[in-house]
Structures are given as C-alpha cells and as structure tokens.
PDB file of N, CA and C in Angstrom:
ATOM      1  N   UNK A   1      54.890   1.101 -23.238  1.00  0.00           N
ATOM      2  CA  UNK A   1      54.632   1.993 -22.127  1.00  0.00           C
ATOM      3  C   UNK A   1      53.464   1.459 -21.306  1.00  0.00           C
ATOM      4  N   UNK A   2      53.678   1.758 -20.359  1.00  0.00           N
ATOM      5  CA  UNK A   2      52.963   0.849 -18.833  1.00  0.00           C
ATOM      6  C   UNK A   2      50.868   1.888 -19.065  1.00  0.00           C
ATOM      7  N   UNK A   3      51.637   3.397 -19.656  1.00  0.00           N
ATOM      8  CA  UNK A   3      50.437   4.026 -19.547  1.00  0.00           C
ATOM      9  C   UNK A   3      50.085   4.462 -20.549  1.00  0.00           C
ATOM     10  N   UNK A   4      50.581   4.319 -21.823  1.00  0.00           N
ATOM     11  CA  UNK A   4      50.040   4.429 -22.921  1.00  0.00           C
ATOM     12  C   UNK A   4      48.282   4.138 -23.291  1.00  0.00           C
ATOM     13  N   UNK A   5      47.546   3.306 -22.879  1.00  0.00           N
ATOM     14  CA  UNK A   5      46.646   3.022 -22.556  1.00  0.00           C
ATOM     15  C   UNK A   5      45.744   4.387 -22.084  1.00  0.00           C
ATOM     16  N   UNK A   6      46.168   5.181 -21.304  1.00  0.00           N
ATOM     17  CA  UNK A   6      45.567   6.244 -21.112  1.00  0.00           C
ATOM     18  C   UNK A   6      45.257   7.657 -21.887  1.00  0.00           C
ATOM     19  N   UNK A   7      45.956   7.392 -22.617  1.00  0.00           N
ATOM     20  CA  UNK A   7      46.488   8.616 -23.941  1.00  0.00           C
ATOM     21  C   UNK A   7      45.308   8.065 -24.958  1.00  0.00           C
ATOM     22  N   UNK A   8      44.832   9.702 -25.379  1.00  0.00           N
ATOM     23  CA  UNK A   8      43.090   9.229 -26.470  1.00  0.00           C
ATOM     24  C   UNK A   8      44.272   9.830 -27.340  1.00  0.00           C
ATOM     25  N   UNK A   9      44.377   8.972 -28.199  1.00  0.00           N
ATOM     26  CA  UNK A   9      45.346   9.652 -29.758  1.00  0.00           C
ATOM     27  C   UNK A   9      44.194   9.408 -30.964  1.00  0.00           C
ATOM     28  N   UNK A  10      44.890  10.746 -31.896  1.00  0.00           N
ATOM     29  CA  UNK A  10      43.682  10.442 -33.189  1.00  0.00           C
ATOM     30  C   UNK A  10      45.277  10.469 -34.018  1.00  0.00           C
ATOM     31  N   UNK A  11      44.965   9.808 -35.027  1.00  0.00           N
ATOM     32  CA  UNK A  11      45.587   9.735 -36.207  1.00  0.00           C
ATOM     33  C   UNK A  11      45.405  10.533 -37.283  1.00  0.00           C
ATOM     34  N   UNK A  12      45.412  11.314 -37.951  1.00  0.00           N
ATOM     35  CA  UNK A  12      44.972  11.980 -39.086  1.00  0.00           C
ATOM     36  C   UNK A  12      45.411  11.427 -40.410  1.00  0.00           C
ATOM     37  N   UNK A  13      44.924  11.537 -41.528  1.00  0.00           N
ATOM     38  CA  UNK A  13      45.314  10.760 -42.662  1.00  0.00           C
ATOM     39  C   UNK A  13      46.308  11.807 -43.765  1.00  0.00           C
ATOM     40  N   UNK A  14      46.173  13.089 -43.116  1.00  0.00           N
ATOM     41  CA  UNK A  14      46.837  14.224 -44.149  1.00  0.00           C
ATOM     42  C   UNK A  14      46.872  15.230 -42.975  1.00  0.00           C
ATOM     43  N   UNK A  15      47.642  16.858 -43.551  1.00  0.00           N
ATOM     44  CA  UNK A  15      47.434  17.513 -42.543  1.00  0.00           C
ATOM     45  C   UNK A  15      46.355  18.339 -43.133  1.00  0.00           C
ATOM     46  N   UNK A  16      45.847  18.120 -44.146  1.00  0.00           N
ATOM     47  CA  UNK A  16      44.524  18.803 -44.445  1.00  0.00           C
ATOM     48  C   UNK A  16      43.294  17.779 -43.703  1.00  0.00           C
ATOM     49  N   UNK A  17      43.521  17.133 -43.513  1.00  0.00           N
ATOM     50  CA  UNK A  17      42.519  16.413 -42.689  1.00  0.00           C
ATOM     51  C   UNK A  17      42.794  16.639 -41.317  1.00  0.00           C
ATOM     52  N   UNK A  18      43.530  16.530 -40.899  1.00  0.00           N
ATOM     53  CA  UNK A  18      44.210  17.421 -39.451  1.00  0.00           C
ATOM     54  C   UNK A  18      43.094  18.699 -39.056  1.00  0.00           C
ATOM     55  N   UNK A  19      43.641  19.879 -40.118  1.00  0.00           N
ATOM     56  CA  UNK A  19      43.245  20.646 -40.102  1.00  0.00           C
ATOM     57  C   UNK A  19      41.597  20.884 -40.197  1.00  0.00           C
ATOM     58  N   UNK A  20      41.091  20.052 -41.146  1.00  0.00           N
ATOM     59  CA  UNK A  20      39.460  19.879 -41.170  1.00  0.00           C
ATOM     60  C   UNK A  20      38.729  19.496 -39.915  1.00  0.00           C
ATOM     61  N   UNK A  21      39.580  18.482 -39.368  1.00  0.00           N
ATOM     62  CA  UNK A  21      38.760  17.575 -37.970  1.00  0.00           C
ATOM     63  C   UNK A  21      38.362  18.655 -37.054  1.00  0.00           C
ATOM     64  N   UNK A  22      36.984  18.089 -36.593  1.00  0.00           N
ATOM     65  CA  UNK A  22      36.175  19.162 -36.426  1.00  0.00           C
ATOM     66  C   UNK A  22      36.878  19.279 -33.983  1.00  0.00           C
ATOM     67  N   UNK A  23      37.309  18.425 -33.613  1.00  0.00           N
ATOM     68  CA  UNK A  23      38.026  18.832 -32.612  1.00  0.00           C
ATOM     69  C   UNK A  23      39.453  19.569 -33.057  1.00  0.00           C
ATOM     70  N   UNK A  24      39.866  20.351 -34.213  1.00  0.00           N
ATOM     71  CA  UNK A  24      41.042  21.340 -34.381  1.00  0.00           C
ATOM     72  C   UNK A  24      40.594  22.249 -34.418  1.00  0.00           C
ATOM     73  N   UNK A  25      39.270  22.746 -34.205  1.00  0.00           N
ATOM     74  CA  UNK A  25      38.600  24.018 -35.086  1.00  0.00           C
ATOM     75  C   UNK A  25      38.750  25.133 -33.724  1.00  0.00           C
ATOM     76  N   UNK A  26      38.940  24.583 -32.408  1.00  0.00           N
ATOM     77  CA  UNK A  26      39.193  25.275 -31.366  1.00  0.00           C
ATOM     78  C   UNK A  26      40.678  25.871 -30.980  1.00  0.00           C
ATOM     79  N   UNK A  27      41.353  27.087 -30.667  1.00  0.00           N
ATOM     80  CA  UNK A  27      42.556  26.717 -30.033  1.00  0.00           C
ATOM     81  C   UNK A  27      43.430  27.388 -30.958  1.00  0.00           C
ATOM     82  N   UNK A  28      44.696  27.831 -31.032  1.00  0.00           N
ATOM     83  CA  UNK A  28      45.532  28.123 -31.637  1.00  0.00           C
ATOM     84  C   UNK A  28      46.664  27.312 -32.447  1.00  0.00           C
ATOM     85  N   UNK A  29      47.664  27.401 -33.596  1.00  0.00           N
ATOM     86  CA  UNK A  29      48.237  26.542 -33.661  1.00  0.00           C
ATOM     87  C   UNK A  29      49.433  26.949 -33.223  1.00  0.00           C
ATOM     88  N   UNK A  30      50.856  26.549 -32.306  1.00  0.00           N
ATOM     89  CA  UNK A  30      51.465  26.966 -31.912  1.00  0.00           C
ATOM     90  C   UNK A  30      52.912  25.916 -32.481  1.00  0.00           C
ATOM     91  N   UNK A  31      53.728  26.576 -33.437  1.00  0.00           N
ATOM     92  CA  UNK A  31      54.801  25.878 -33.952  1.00  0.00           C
ATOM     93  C   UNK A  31      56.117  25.950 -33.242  1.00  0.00           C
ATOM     94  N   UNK A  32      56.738  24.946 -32.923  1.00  0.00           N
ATOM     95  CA  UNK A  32      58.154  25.403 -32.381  1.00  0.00           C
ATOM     96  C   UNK A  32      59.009  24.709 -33.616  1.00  0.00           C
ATOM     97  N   UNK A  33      60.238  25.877 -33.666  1.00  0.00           N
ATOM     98  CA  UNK A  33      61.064  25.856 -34.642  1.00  0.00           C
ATOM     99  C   UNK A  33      62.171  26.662 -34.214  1.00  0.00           C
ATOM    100  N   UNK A  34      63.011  25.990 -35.184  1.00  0.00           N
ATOM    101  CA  UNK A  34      64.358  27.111 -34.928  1.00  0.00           C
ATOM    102  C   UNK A  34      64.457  27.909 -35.985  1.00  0.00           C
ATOM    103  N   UNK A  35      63.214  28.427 -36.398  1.00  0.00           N
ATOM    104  CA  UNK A  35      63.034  29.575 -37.539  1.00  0.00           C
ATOM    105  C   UNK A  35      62.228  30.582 -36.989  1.00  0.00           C
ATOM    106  N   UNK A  36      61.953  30.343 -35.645  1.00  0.00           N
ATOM    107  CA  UNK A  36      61.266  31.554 -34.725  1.00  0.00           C
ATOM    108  C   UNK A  36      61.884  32.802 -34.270  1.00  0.00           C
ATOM    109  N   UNK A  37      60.792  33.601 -34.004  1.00  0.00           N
ATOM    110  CA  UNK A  37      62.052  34.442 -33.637  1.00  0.00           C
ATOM    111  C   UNK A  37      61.137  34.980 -32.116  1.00  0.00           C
ATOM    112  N   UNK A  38      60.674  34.110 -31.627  1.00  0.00           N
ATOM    113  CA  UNK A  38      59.427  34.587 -30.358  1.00  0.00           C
ATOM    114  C   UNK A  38      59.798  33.197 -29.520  1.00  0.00           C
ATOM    115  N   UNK A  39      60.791  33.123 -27.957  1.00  0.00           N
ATOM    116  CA  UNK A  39      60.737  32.802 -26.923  1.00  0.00           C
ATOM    117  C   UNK A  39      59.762  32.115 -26.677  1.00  0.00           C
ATOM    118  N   UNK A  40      60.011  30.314 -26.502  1.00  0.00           N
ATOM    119  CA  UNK A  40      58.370  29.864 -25.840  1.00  0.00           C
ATOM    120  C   UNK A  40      58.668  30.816 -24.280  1.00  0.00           C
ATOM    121  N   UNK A  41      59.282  31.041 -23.662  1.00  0.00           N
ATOM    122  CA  UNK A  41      59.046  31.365 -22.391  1.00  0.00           C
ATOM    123  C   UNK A  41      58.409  32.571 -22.237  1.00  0.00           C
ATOM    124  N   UNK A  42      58.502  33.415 -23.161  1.00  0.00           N
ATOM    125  CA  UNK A  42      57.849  34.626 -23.248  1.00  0.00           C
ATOM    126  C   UNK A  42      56.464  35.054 -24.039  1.00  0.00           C
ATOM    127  N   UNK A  43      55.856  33.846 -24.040  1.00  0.00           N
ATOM    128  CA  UNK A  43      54.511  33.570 -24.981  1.00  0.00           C
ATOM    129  C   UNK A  43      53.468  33.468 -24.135  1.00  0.00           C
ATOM    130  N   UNK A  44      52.234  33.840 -24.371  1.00  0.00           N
ATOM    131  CA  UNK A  44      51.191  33.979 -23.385  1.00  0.00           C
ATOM    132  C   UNK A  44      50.434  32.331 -24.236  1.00  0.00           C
ATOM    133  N   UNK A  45      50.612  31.173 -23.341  1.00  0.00           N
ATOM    134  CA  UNK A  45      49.930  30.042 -23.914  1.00  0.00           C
ATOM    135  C   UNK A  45      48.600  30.100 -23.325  1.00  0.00           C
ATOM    136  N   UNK A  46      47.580  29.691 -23.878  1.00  0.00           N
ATOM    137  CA  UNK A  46      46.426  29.489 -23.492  1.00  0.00           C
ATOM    138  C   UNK A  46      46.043  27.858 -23.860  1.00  0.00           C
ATOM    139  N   UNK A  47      44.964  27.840 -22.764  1.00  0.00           N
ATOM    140  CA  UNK A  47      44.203  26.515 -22.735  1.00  0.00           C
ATOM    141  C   UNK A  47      43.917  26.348 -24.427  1.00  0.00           C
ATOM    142  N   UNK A  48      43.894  25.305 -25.001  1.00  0.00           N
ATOM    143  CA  UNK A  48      43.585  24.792 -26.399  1.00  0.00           C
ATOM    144  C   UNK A  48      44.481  24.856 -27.353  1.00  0.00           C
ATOM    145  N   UNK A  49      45.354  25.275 -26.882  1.00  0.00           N
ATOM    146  CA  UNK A  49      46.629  25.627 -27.863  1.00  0.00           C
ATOM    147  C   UNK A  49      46.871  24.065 -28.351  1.00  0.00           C
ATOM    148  N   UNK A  50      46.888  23.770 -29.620  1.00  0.00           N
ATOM    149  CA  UNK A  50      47.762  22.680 -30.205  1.00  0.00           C
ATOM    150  C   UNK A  50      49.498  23.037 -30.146  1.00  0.00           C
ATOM    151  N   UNK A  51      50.214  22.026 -30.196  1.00  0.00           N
ATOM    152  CA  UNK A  51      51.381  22.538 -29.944  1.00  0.00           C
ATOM    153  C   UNK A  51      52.446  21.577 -31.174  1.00  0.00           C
ATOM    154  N   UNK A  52      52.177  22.002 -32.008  1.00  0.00           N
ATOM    155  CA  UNK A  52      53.299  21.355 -33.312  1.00  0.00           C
ATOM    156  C   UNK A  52      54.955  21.262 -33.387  1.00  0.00           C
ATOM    157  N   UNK A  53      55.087  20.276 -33.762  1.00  0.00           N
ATOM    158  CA  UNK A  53      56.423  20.380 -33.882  1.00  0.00           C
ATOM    159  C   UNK A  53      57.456  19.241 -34.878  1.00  0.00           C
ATOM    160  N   UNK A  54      58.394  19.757 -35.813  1.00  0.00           N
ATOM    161  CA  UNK A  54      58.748  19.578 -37.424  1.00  0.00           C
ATOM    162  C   UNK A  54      59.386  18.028 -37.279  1.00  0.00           C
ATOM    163  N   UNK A  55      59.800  17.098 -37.939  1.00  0.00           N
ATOM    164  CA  UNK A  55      60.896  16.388 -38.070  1.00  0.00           C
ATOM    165  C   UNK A  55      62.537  16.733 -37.510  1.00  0.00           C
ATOM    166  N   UNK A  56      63.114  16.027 -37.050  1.00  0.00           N
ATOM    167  CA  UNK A  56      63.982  16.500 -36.235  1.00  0.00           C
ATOM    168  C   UNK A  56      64.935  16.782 -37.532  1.00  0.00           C
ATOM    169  N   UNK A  57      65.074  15.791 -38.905  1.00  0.00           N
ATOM    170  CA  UNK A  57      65.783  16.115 -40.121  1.00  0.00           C
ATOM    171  C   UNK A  57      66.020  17.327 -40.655  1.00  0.00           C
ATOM    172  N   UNK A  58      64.389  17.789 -40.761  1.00  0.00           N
ATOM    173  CA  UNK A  58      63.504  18.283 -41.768  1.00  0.00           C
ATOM    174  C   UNK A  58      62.889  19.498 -40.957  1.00  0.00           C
ATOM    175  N   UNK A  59      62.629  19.644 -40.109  1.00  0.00           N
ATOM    176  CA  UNK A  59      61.569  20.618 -39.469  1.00  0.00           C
ATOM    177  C   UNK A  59      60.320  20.454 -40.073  1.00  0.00           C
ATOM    178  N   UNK A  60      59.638  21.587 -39.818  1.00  0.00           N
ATOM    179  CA  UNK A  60      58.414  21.524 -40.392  1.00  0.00           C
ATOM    180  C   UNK A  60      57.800  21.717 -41.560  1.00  0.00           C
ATOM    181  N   UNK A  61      56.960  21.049 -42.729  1.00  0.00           N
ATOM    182  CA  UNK A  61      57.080  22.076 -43.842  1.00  0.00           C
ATOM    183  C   UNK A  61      56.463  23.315 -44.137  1.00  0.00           C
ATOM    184  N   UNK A  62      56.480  23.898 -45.007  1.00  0.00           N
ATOM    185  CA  UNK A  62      56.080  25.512 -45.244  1.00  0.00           C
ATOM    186  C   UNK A  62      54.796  25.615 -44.960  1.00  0.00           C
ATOM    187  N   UNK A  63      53.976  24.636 -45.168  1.00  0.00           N
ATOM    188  CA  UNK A  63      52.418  24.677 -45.296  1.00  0.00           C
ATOM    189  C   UNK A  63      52.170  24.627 -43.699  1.00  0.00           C
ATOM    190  N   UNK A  64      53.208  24.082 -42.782  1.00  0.00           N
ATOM    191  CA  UNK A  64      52.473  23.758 -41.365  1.00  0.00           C
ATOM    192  C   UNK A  64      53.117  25.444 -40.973  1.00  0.00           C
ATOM    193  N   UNK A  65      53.710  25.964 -41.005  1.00  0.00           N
ATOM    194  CA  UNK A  65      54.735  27.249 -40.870  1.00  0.00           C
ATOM    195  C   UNK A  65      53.643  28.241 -41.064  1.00  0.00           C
ATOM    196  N   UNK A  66      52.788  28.220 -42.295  1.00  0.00           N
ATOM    197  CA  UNK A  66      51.955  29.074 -42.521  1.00  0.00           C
ATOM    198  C   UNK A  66      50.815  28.893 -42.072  1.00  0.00           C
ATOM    199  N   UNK A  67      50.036  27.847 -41.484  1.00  0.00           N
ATOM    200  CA  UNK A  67      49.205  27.949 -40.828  1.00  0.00           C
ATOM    201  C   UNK A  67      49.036  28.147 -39.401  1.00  0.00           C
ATOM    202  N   UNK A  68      50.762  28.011 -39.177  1.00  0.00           N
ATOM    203  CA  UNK A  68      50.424  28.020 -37.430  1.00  0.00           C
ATOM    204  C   UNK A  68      50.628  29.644 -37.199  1.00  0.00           C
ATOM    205  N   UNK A  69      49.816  29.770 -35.814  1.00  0.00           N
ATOM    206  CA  UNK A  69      48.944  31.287 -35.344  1.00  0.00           C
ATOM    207  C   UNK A  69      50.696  32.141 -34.551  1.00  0.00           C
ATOM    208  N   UNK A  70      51.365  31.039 -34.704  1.00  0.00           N
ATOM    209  CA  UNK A  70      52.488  31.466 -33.655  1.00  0.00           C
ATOM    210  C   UNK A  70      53.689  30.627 -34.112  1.00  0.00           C
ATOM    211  N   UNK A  71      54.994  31.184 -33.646  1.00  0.00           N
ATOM    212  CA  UNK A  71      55.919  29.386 -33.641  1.00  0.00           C
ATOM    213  C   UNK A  71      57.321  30.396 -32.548  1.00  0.00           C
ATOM    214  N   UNK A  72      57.234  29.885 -32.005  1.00  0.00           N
ATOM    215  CA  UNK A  72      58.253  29.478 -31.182  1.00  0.00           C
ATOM    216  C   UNK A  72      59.644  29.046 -30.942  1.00  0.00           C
ATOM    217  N   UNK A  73      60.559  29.205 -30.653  1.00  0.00           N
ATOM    218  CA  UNK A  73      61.950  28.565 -30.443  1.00  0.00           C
ATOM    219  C   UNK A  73      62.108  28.326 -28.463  1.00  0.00           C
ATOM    220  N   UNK A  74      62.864  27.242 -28.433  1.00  0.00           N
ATOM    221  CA  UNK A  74      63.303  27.027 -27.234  1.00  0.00           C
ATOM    222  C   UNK A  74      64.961  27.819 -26.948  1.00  0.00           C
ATOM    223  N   UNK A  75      65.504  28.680 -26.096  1.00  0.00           N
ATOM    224  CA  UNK A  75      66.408  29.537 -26.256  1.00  0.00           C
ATOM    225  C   UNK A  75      67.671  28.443 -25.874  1.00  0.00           C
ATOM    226  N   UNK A  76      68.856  28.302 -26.810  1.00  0.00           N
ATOM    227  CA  UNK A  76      69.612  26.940 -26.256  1.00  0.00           C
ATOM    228  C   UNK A  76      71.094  27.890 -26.507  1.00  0.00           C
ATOM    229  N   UNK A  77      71.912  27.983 -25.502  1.00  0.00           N
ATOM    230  CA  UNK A  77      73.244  28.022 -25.733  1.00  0.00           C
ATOM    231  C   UNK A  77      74.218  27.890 -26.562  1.00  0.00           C
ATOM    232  N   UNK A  78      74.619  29.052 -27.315  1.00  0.00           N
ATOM    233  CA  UNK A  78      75.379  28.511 -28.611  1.00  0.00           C
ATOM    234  C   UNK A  78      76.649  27.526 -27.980  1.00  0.00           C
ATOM    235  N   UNK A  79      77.068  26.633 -28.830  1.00  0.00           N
ATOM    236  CA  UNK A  79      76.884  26.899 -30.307  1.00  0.00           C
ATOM    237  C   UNK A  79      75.372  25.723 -31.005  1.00  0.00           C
ATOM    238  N   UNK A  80      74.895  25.341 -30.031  1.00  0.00           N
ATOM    239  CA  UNK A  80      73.238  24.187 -30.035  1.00  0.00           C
ATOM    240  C   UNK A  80      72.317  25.030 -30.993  1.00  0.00           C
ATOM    241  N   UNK A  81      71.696  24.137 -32.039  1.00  0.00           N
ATOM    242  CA  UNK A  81      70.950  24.431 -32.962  1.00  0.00           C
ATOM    243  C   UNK A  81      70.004  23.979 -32.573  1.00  0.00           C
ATOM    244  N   UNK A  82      69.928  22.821 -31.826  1.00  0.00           N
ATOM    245  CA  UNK A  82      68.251  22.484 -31.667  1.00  0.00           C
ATOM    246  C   UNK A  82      68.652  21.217 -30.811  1.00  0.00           C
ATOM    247  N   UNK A  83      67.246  20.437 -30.009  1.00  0.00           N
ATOM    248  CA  UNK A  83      67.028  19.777 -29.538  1.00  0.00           C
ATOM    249  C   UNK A  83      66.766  18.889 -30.189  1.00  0.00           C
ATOM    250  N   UNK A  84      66.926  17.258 -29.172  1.00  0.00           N
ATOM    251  CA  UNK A  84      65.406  16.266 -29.589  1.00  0.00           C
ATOM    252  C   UNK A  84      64.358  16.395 -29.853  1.00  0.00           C
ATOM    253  N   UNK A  85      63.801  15.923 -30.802  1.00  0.00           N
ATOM    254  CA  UNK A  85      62.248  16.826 -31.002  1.00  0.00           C
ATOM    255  C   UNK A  85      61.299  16.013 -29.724  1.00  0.00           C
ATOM    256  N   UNK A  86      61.573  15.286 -29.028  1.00  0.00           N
ATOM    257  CA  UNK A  86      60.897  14.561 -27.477  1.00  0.00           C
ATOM    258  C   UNK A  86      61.260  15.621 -26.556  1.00  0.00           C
ATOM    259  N   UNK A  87      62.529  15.609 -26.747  1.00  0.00           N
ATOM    260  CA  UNK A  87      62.961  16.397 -25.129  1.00  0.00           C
ATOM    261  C   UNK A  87      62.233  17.650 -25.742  1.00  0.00           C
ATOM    262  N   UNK A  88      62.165  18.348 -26.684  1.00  0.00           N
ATOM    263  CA  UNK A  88      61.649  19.788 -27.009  1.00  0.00           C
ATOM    264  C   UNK A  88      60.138  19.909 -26.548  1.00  0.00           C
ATOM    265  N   UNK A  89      59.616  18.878 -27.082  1.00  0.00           N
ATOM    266  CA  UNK A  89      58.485  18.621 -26.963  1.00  0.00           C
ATOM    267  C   UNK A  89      58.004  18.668 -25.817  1.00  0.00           C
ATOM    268  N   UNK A  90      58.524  17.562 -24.865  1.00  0.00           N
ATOM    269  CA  UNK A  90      58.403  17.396 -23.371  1.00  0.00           C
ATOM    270  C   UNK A  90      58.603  19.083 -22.675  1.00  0.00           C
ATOM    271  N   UNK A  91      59.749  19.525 -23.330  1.00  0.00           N
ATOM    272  CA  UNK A  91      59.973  21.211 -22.617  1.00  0.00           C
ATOM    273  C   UNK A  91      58.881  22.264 -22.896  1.00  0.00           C
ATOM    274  N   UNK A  92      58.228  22.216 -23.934  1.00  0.00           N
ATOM    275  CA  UNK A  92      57.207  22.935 -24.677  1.00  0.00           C
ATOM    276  C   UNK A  92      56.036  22.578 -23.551  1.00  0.00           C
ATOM    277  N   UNK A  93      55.478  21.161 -23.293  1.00  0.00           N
ATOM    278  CA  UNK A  93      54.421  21.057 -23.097  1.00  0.00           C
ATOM    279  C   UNK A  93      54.287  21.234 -21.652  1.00  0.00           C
ATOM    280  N   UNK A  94      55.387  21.173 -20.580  1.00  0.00           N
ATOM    281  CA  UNK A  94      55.748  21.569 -19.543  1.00  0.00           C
ATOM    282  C   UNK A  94      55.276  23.151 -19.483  1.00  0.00           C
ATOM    283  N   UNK A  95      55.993  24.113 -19.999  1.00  0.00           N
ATOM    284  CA  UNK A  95      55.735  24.849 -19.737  1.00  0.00           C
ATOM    285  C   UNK A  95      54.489  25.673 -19.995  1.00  0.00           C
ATOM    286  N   UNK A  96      53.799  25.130 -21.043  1.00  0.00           N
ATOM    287  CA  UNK A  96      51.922  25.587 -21.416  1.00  0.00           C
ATOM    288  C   UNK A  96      51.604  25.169 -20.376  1.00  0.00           C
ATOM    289  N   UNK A  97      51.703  23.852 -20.051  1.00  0.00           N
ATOM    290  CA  UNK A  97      50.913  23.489 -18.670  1.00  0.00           C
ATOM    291  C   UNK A  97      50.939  23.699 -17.337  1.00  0.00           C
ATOM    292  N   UNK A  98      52.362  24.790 -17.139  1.00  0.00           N
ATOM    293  CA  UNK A  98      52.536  25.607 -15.413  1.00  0.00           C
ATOM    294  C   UNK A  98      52.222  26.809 -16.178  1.00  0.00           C
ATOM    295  N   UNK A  99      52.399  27.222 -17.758  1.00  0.00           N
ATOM    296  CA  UNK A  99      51.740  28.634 -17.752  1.00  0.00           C
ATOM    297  C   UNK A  99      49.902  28.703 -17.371  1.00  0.00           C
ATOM    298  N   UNK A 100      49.728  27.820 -18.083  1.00  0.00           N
ATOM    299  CA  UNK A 100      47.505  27.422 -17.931  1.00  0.00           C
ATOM    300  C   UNK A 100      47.107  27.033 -16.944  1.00  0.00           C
ATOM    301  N   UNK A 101      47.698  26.562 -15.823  1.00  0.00           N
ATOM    302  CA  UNK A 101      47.365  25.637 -14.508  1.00  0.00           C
ATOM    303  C   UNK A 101      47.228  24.438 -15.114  1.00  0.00           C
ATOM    304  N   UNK A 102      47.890  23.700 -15.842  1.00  0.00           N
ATOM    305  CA  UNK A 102      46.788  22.574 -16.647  1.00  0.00           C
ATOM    306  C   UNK A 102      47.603  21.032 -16.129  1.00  0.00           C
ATOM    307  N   UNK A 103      48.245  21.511 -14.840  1.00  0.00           N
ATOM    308  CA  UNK A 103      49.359  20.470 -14.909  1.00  0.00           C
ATOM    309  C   UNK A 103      47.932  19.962 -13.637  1.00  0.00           C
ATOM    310  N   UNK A 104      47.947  18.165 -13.404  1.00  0.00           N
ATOM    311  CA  UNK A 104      47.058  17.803 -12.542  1.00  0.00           C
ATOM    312  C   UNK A 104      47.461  17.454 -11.297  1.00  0.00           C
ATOM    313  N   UNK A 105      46.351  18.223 -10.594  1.00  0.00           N
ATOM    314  CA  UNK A 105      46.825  18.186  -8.736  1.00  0.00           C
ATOM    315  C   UNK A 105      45.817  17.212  -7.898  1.00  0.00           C
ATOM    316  N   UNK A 106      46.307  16.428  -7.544  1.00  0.00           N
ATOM    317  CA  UNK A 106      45.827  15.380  -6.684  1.00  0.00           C
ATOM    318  C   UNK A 106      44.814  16.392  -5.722  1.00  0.00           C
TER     319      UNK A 106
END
C-alpha cells in the first residue's frame, strides 16, 4: 500500500496485553458480530470507541465478547450471514466516523 506508511499501528502480544496498554484504558469496546442483537446504525458511537472485530472462520472468542461494552451486527438481507470481515470493517468504521464528525475535511 502506497499509504500504509501513514497508519501508527501497535501490535499487541496477547489480548490481555491489549487490554493492559495504557492507550486502551480510554474509550469503549465496541464488538461487531453476528451474535448481536443491537444495529450498528442505531448505536450512539462516540469519539474513542475501539471497534473489534472476530475471525471471519471463527468470530470472536468469548473472552473478547465479554469484555466488549457493546457489540453490534451489520443488518444484511437474508438469506447473508455475514460479511468480509474488511468490507464489515470498512462499513463499521465509516459509519462511527459520519456519526463523530471524525471523517477529515480539507
């Protein structure tokens, strides 16, 4: 990617270390799953929200399920069980960011 370069990524070594790092301690955790039963479109996102999301196999496991503050489903047309976890992702983070203003304006 041409802009990868611009992206500050941290790595975590566990998700208990995830969870310890002292930039997670802000913010909500917000899970999308198809074990939700709460509309991302109908969710009040706020600025800091982390925004999680499972193995496309596997989903998420129980331990990330129980820590997150929220979780989410994207609403898809039967007979669709789920998305790409990119394209979901990409749809998720779209919409926190026209719900927060957080999208950037020249």
């Amino acid at each position: 990617m041409d802009y990868g370069d611009s992206v500050d990524l941290t790595r975590h070594s566990s998700w208990d270390a995830f969870l310890a790092a002292p930039e997670r301690q802000a913010g909500r955790l917000v899970l999308f799953t198809t074990k939700a039963a709460v509309p991302h479109l109908t969710f009040d996102f706020q600025a800091g929200d982390t925004l999680l999301f499972g193995r496309e196999s596997a989903g998420a496991p129980e331990e990330v399920h129980a820590a997150a503050q929220a979780r989410l489903f994207i609403p898809l047309r039967p007979p669709a069980r789920s998305l790409n976890v990119v394209v979901a992702a990409a749809i998720a983070l779209a919409e926190g960011l026209r719900r927060t203003d957080g999208f950037f304006r020249p």
